[in-house]
C-alpha atoms as a PDB file:
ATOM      1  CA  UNK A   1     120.779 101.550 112.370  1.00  0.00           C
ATOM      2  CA  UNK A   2     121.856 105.246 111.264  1.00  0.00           C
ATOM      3  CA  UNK A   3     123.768 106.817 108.685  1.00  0.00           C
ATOM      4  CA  UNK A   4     126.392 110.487 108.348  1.00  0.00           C
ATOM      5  CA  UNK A   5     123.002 112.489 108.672  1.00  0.00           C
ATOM      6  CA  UNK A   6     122.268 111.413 112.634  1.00  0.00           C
ATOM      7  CA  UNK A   7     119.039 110.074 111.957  1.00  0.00           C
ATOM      8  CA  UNK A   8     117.377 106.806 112.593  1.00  0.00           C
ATOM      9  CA  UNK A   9     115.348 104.292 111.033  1.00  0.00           C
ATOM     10  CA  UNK A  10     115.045 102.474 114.126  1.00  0.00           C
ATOM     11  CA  UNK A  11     110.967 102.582 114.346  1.00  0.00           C
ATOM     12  CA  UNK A  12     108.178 104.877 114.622  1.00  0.00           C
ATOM     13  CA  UNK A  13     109.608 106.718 117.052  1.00  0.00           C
ATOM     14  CA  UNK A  14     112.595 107.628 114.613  1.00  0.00           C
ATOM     15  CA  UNK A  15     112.187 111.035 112.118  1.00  0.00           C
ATOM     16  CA  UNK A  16     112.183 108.824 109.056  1.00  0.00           C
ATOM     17  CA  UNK A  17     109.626 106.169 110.378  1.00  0.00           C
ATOM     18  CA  UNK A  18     107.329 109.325 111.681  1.00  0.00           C
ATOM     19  CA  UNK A  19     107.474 110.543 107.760  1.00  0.00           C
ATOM     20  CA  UNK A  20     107.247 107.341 106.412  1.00  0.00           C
ATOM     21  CA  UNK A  21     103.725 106.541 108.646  1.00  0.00           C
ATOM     22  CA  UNK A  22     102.760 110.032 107.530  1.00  0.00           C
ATOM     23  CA  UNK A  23     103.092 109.446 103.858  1.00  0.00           C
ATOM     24  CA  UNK A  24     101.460 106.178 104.268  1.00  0.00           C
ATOM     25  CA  UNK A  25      98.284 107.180 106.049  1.00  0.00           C
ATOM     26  CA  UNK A  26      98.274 110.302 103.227  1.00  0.00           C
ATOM     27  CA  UNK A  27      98.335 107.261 100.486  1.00  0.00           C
ATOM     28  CA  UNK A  28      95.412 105.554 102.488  1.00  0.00           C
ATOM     29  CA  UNK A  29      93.874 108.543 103.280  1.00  0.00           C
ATOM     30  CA  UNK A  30      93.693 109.709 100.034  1.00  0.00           C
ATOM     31  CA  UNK A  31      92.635 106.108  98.420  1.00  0.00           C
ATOM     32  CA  UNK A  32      89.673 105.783 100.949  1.00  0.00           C
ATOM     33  CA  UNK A  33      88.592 109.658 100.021  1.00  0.00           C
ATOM     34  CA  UNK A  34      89.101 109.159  96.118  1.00  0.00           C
ATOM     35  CA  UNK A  35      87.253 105.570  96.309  1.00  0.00           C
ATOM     36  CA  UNK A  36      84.391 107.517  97.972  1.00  0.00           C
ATOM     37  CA  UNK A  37      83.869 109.788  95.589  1.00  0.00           C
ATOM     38  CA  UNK A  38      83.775 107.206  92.908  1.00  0.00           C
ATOM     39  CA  UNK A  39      81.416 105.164  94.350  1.00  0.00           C
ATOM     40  CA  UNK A  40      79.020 108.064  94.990  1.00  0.00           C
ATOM     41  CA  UNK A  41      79.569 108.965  91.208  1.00  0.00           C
ATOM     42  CA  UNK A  42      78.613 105.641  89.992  1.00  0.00           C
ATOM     43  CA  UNK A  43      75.796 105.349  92.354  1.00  0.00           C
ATOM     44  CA  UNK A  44      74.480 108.709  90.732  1.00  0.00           C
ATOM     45  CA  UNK A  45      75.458 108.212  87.141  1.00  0.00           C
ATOM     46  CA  UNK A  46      74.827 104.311  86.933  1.00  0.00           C
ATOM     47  CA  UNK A  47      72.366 103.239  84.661  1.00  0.00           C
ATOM     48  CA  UNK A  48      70.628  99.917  84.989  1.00  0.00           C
ATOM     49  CA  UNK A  49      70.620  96.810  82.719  1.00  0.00           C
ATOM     50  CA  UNK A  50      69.969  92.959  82.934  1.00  0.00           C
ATOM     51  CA  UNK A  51      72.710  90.260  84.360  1.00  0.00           C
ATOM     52  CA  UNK A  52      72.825  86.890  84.596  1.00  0.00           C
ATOM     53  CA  UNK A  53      74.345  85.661  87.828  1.00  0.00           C
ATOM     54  CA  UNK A  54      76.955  82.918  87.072  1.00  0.00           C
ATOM     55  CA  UNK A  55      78.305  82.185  90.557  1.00  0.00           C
ATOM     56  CA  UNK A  56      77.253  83.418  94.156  1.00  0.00           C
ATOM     57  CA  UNK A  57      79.384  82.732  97.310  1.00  0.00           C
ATOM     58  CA  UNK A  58      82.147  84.135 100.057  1.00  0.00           C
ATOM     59  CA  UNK A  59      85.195  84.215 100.150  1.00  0.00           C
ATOM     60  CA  UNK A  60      87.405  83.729 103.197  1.00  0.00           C
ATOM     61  CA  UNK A  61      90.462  86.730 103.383  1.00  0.00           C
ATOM     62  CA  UNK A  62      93.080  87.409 106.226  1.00  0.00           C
ATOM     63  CA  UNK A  63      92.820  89.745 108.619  1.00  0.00           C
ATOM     64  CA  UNK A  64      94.551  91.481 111.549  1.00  0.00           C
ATOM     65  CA  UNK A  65      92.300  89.549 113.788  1.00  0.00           C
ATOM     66  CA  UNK A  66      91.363  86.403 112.280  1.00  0.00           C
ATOM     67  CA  UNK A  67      89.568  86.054 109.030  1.00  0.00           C
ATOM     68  CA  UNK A  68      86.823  88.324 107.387  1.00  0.00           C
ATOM     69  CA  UNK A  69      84.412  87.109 104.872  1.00  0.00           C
ATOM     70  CA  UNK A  70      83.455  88.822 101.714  1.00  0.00           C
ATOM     71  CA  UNK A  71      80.502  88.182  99.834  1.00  0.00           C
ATOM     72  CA  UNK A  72      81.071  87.386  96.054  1.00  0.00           C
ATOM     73  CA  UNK A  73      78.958  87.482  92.872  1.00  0.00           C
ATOM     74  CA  UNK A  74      80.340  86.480  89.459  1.00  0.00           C
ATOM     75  CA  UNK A  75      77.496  88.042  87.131  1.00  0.00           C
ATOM     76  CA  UNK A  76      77.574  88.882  83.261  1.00  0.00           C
ATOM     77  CA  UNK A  77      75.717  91.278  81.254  1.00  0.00           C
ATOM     78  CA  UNK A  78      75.618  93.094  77.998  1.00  0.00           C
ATOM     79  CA  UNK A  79      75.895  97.059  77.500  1.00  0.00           C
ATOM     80  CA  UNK A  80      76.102  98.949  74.032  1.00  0.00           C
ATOM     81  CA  UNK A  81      76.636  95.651  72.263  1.00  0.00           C
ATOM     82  CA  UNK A  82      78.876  93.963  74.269  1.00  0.00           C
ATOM     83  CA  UNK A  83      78.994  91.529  76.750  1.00  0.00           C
ATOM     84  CA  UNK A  84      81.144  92.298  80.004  1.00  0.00           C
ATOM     85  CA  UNK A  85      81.880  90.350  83.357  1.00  0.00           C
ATOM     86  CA  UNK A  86      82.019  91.455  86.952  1.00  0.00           C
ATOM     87  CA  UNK A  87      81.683  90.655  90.586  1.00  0.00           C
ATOM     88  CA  UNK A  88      81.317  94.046  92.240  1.00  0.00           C
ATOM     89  CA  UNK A  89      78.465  93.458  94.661  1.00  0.00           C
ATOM     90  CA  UNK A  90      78.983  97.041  95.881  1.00  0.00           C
ATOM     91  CA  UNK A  91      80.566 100.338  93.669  1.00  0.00           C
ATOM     92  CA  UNK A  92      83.497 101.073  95.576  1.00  0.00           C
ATOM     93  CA  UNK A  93      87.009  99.670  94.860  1.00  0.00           C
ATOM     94  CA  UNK A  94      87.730  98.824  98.898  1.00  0.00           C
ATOM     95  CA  UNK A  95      84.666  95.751  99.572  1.00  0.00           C
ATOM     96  CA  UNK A  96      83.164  95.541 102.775  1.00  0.00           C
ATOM     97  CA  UNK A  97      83.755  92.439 104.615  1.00  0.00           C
ATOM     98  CA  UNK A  98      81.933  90.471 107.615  1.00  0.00           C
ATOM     99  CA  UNK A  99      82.852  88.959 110.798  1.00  0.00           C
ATOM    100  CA  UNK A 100      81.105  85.750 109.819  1.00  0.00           C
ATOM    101  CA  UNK A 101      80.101  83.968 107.168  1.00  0.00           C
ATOM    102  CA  UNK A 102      76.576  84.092 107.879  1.00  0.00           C
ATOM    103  CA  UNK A 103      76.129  87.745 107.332  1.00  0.00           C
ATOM    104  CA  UNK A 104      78.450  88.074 104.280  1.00  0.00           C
ATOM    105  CA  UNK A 105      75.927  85.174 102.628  1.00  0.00           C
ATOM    106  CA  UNK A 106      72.906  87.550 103.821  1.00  0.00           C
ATOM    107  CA  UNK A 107      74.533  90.179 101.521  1.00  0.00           C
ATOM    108  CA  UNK A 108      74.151  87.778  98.521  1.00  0.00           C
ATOM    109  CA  UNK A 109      71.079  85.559  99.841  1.00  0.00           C
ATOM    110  CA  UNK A 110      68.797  87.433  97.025  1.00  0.00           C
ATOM    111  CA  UNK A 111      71.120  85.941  94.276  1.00  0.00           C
ATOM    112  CA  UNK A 112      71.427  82.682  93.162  1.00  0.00           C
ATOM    113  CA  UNK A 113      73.257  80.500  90.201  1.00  0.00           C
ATOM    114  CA  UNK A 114      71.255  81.114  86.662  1.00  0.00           C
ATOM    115  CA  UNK A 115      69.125  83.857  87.349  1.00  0.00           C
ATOM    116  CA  UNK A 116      68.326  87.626  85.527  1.00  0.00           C
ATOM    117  CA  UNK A 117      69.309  90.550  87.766  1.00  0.00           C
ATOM    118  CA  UNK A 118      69.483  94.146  87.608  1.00  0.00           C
ATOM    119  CA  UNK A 119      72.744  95.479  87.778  1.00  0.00           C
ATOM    120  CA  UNK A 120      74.075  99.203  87.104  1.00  0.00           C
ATOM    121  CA  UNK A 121      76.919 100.527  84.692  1.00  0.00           C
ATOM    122  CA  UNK A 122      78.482 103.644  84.284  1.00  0.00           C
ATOM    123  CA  UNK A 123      78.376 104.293  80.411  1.00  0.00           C
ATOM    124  CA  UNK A 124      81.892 105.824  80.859  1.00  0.00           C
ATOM    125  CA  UNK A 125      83.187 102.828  82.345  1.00  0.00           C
ATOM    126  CA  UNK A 126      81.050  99.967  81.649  1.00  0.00           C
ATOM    127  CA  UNK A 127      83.415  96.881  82.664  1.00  0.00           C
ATOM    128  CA  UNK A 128      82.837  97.670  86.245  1.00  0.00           C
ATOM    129  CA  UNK A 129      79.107  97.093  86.976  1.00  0.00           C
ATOM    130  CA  UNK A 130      78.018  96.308  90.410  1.00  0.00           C
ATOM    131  CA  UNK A 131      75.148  94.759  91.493  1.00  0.00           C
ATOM    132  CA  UNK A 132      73.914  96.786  94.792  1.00  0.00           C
ATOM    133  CA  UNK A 133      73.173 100.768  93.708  1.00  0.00           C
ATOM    134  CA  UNK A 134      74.260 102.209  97.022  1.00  0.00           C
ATOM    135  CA  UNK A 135      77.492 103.509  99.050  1.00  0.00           C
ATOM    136  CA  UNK A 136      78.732 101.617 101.672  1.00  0.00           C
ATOM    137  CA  UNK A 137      81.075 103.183 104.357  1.00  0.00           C
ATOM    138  CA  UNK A 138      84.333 101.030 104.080  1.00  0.00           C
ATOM    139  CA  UNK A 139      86.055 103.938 102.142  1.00  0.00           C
ATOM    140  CA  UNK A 140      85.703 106.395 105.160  1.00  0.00           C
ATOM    141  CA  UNK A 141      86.781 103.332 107.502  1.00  0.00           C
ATOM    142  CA  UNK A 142      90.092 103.520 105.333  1.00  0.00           C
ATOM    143  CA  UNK A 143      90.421 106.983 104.915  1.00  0.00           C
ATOM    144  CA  UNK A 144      89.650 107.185 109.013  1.00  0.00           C
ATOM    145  CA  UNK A 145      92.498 104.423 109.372  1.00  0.00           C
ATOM    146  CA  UNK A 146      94.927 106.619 107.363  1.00  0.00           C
ATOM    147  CA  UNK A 147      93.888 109.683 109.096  1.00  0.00           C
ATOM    148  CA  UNK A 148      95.330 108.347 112.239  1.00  0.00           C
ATOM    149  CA  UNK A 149      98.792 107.075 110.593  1.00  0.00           C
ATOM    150  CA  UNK A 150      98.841 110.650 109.939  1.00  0.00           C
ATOM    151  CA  UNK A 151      98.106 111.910 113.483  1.00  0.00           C
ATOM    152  CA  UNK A 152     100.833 109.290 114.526  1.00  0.00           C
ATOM    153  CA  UNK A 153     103.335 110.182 112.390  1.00  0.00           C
ATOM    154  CA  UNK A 154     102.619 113.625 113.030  1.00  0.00           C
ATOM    155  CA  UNK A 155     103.056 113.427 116.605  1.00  0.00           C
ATOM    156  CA  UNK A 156     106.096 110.807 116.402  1.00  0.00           C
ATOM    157  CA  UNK A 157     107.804 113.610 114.264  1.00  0.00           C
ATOM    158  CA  UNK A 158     107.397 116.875 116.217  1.00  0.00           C
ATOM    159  CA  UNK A 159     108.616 114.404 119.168  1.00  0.00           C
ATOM    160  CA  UNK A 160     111.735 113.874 117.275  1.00  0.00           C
ATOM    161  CA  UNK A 161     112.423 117.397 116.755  1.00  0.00           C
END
């Protein structure tokens, strides 16, 4: 398909669907970088308070290959008066998730139905506790992933021209 302007949107190896996979991996890119830095800001800034685990378990999600697992924990707890809700296991935005379902549950194993838990809040955004004070890498996996979009797109477009 093409238009008055001689250009393509035929696929990747078109100008427009180079720029578009460029933009995109920039969007991901930039997600995956931002997310990181948030989640190494809450790790620092997060202070720590009591929870009460309501639910523990994993959820099954689609993926490119199959299915991943991601560990869940539905916990509440109570910060400058008032009582929030999460299930952030982990501070960043993008979860990690597991091959099986055995080693998302050994994420969670240490939390069970009913009992008191320490979990961390930001003060300036204290809806989004988490329950595990420490970074995890699936930010820099995205960022990585978007990185090569880039690269793609990059090369798909000076191949064009």
């Amino acid at each position: 398909m093409s238009d008055d302007s001689g250009l393509s949107i035929d696929g990747p190896e078109s100008l427009r669907g180079a720029l578009l996979m460029v933009l995109v991996g920039l969007a991901v890119t930039g997600y995956g970088g931002y997310d990181y830095v948030q989640q190494s800001e809450a790790v620092r800034d997060a202070v720590e308070v009591d929870a009460t685990v309501e639910e523990v378990g994993v959820e099954t999600v689609s993926a490119r290959r199959g299915v991943d697992h991601e560990p869940t924990v539905r916990f509440s707890y109570e910060y400058d008066g008032r009582t929030y809700e999460s299930t952030s296991v982990f501070p960043a935005s993008i979860s990690p998730t597991y091959d099986t379902e055995s080693a998302a549950r050994s994420v969670v194993a240490e939390y069970e139905a009913g009992a008191t838990v320490t979990a961390y809040v930001v003060p300036d955004r204290p809806g989004d506790a988490f329950l595990k004070n420490k970074t995890t890498n699936t930010p820099l996996l995205a960022a990585g992933f978007g990185a090569v979009f880039v690269l793609a797109g990059g090369w798909f477009a000076l191949k064009r021209l």
